[in-house]
C-alpha atoms as a PDB file:
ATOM      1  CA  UNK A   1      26.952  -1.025 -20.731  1.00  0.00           C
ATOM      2  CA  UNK A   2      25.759  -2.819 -24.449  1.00  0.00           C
ATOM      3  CA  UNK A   3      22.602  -0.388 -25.911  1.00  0.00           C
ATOM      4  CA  UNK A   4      19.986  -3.008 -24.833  1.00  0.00           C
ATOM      5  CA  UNK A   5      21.065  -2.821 -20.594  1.00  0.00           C
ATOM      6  CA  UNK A   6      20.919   1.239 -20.976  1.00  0.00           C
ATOM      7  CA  UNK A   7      16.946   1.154 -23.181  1.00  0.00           C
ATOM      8  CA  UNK A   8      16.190  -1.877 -20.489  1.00  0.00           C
ATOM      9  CA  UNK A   9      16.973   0.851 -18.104  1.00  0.00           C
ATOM     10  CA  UNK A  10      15.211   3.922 -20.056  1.00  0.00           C
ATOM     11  CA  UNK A  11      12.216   1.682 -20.101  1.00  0.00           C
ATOM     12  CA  UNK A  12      11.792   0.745 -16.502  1.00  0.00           C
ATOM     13  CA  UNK A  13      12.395   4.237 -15.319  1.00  0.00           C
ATOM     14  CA  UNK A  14       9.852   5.700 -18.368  1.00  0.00           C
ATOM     15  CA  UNK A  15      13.094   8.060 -19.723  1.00  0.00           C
ATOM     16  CA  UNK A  16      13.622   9.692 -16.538  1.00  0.00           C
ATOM     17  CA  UNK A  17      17.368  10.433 -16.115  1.00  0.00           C
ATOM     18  CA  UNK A  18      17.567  11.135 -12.645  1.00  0.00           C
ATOM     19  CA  UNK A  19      15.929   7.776 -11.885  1.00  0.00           C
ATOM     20  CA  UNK A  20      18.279   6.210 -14.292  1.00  0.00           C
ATOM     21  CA  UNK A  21      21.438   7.900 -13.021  1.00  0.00           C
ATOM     22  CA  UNK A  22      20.766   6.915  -9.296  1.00  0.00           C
ATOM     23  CA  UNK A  23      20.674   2.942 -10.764  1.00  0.00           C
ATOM     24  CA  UNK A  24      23.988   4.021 -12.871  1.00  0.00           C
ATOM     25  CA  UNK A  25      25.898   5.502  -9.875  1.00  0.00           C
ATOM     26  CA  UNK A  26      26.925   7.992 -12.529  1.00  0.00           C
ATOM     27  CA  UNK A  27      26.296  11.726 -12.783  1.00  0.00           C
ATOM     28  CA  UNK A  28      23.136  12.882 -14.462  1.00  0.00           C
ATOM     29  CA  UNK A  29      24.803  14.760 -16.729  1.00  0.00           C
ATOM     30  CA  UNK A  30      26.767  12.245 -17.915  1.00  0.00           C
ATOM     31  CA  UNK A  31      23.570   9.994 -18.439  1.00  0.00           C
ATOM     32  CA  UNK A  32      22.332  12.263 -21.054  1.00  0.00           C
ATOM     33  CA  UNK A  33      25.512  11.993 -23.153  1.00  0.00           C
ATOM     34  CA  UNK A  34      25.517   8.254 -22.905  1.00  0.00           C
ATOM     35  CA  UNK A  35      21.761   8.204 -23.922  1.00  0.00           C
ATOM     36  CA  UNK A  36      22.616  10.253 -26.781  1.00  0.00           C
ATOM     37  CA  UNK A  37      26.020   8.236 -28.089  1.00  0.00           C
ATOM     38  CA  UNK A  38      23.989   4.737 -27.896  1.00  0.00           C
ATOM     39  CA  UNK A  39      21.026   6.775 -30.217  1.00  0.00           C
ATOM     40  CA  UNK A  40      18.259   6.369 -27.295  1.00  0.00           C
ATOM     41  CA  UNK A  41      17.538  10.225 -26.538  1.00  0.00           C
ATOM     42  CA  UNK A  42      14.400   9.839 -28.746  1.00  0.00           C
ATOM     43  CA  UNK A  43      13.161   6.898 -26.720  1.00  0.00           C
ATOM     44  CA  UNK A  44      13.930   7.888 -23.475  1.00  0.00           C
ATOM     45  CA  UNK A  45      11.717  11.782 -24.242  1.00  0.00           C
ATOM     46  CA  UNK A  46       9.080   9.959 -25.656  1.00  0.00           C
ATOM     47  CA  UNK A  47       9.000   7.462 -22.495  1.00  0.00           C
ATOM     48  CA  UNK A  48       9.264  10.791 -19.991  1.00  0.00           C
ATOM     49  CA  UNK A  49       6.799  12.640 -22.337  1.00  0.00           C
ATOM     50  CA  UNK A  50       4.436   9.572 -21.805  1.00  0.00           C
ATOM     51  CA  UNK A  51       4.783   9.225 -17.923  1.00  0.00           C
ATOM     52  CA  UNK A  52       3.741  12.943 -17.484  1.00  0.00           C
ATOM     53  CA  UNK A  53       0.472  12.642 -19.018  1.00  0.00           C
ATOM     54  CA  UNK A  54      -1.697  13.744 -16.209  1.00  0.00           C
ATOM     55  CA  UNK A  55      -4.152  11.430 -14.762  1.00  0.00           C
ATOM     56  CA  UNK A  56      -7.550  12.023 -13.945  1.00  0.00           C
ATOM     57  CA  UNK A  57      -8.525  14.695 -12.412  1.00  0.00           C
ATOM     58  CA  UNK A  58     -10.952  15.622  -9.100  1.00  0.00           C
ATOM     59  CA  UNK A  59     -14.013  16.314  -9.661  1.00  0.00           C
ATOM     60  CA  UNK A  60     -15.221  19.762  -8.182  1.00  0.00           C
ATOM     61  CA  UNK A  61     -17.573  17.634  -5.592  1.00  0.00           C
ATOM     62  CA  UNK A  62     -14.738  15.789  -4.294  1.00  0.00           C
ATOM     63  CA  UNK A  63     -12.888  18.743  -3.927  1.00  0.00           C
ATOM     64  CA  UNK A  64     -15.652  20.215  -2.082  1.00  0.00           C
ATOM     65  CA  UNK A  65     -16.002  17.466   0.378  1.00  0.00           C
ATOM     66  CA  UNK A  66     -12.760  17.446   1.065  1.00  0.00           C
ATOM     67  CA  UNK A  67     -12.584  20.919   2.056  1.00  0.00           C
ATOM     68  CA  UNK A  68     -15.985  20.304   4.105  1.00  0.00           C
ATOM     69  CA  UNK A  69     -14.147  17.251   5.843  1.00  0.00           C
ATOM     70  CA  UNK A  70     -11.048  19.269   6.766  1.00  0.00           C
ATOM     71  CA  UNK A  71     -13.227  22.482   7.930  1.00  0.00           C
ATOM     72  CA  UNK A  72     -14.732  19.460  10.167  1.00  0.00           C
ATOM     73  CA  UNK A  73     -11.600  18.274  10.770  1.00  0.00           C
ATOM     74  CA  UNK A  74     -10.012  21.668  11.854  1.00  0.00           C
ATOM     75  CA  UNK A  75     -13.106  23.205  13.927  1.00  0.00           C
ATOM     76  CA  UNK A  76     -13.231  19.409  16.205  1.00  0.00           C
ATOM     77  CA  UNK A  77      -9.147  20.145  17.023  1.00  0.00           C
ATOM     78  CA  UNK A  78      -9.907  23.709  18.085  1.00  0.00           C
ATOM     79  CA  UNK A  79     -12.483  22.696  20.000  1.00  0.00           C
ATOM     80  CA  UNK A  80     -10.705  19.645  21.966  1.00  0.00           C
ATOM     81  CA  UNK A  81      -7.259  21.357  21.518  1.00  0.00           C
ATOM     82  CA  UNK A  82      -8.664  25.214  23.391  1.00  0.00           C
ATOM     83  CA  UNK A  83      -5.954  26.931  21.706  1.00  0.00           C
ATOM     84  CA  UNK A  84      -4.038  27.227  18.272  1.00  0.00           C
ATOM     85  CA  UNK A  85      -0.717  26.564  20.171  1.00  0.00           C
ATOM     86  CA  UNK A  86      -1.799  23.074  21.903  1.00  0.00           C
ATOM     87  CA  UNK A  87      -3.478  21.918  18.538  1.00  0.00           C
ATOM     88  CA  UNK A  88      -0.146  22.657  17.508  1.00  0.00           C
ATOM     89  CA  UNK A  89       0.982  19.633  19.884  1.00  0.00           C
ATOM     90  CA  UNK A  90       0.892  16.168  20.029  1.00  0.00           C
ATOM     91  CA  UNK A  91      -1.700  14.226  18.971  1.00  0.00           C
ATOM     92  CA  UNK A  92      -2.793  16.456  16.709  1.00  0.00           C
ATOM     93  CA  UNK A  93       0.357  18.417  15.358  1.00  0.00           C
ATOM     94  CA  UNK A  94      -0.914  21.125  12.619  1.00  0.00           C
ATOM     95  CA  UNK A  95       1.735  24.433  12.905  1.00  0.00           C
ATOM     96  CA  UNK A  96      -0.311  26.979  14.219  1.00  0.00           C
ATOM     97  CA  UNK A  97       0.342  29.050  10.834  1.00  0.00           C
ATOM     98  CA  UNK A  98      -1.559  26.754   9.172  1.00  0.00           C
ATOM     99  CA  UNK A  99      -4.261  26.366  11.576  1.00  0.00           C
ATOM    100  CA  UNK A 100      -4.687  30.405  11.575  1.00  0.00           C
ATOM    101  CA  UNK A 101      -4.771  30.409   7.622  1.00  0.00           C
ATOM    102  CA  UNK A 102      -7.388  27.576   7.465  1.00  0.00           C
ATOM    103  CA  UNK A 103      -9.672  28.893  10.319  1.00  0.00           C
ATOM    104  CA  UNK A 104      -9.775  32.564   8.071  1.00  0.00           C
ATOM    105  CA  UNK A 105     -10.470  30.689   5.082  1.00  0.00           C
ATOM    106  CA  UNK A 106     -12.887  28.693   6.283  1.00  0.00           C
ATOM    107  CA  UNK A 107     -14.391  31.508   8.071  1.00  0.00           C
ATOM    108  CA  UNK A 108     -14.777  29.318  11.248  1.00  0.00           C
ATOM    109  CA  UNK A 109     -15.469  31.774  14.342  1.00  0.00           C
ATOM    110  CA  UNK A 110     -15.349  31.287  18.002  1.00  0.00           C
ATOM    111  CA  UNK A 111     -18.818  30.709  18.180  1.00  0.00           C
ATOM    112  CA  UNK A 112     -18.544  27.361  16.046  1.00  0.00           C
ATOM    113  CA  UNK A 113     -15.501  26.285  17.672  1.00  0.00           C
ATOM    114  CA  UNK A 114     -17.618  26.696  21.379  1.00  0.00           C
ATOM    115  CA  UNK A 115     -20.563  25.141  19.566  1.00  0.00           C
ATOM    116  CA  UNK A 116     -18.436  21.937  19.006  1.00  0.00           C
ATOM    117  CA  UNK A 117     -16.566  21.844  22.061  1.00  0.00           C
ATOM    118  CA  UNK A 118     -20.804  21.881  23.633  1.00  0.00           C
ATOM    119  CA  UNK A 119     -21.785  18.900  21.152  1.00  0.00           C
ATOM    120  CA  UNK A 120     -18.513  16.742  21.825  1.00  0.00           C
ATOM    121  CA  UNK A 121     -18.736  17.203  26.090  1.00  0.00           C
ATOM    122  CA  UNK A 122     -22.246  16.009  25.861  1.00  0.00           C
ATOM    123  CA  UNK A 123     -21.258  13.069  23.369  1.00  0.00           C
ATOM    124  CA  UNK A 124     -19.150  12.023  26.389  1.00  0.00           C
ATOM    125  CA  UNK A 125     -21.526  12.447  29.246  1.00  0.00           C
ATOM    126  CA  UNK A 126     -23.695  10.272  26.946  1.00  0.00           C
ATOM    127  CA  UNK A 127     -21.893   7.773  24.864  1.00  0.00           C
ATOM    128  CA  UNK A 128     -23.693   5.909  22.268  1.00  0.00           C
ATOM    129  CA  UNK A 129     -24.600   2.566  23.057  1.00  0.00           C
ATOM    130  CA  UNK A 130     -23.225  -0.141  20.251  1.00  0.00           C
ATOM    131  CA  UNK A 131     -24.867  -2.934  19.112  1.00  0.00           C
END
């Protein structure tokens, strides 16, 4: 492989060796030492270094609505599901571990969860009409 095919390479995987190995078929450890013997360890850190830079980040309010929309989330499958173990099934699917530790730290108690399963059995006894 000339120098130009292996920083063509470095370049399109932005220095990460793993990424280039797997196109190589070679071990990753031998990647490095071929990076380093063709001079193009400097381009390929910079070009890793570079593709690390975080992006940006969530704002708190995002973060917050998303926790609001998965308490919403959570408390609706409780109260369809009945039970942590048949939320745990098919359709919905969440292990019941995690359905435990979300319910505790969302501090959602039994009388929300009956409180929902009240609003979505009248909801369909009385379906909205659509336009």
């Amino acid at each position: 492989m000339t120098t130009r095919q292996l920083a063509s390479l470095i370049r399109k995987h932005s220095g990460n060796m793993s990424a280039i190995a797997t196109a190589m078929q070679r071990p990753r450890q031998s990647i490095a030492r071929i990076v380093k013997e063709h001079g193009l360890l400097d381009l390929a850190a910079s070009l890793a270094v570079e593709a690390n830079v975080p992006g940006p980040r969530a704002s708190c309010t995002d973060r917050y609505e998303a926790q609001a929309r998965d308490r919403d989330y959570i408390l609706t499958v409780l109260a369809e599901a009945g039970s942590y173990r048949e939320a745990a099934l098919p359709p919905h699917g969440i292990p019941i571990s995690t359905m435990v530790r979300r319910v505790y730290n969302y501090g959602i108690s039994s009388e929300e969860i009956e409180e929902r399963r009240a609003e979505i059995a009248a909801a369909r006894r009385h379906p909205r009409k659509s336009r």
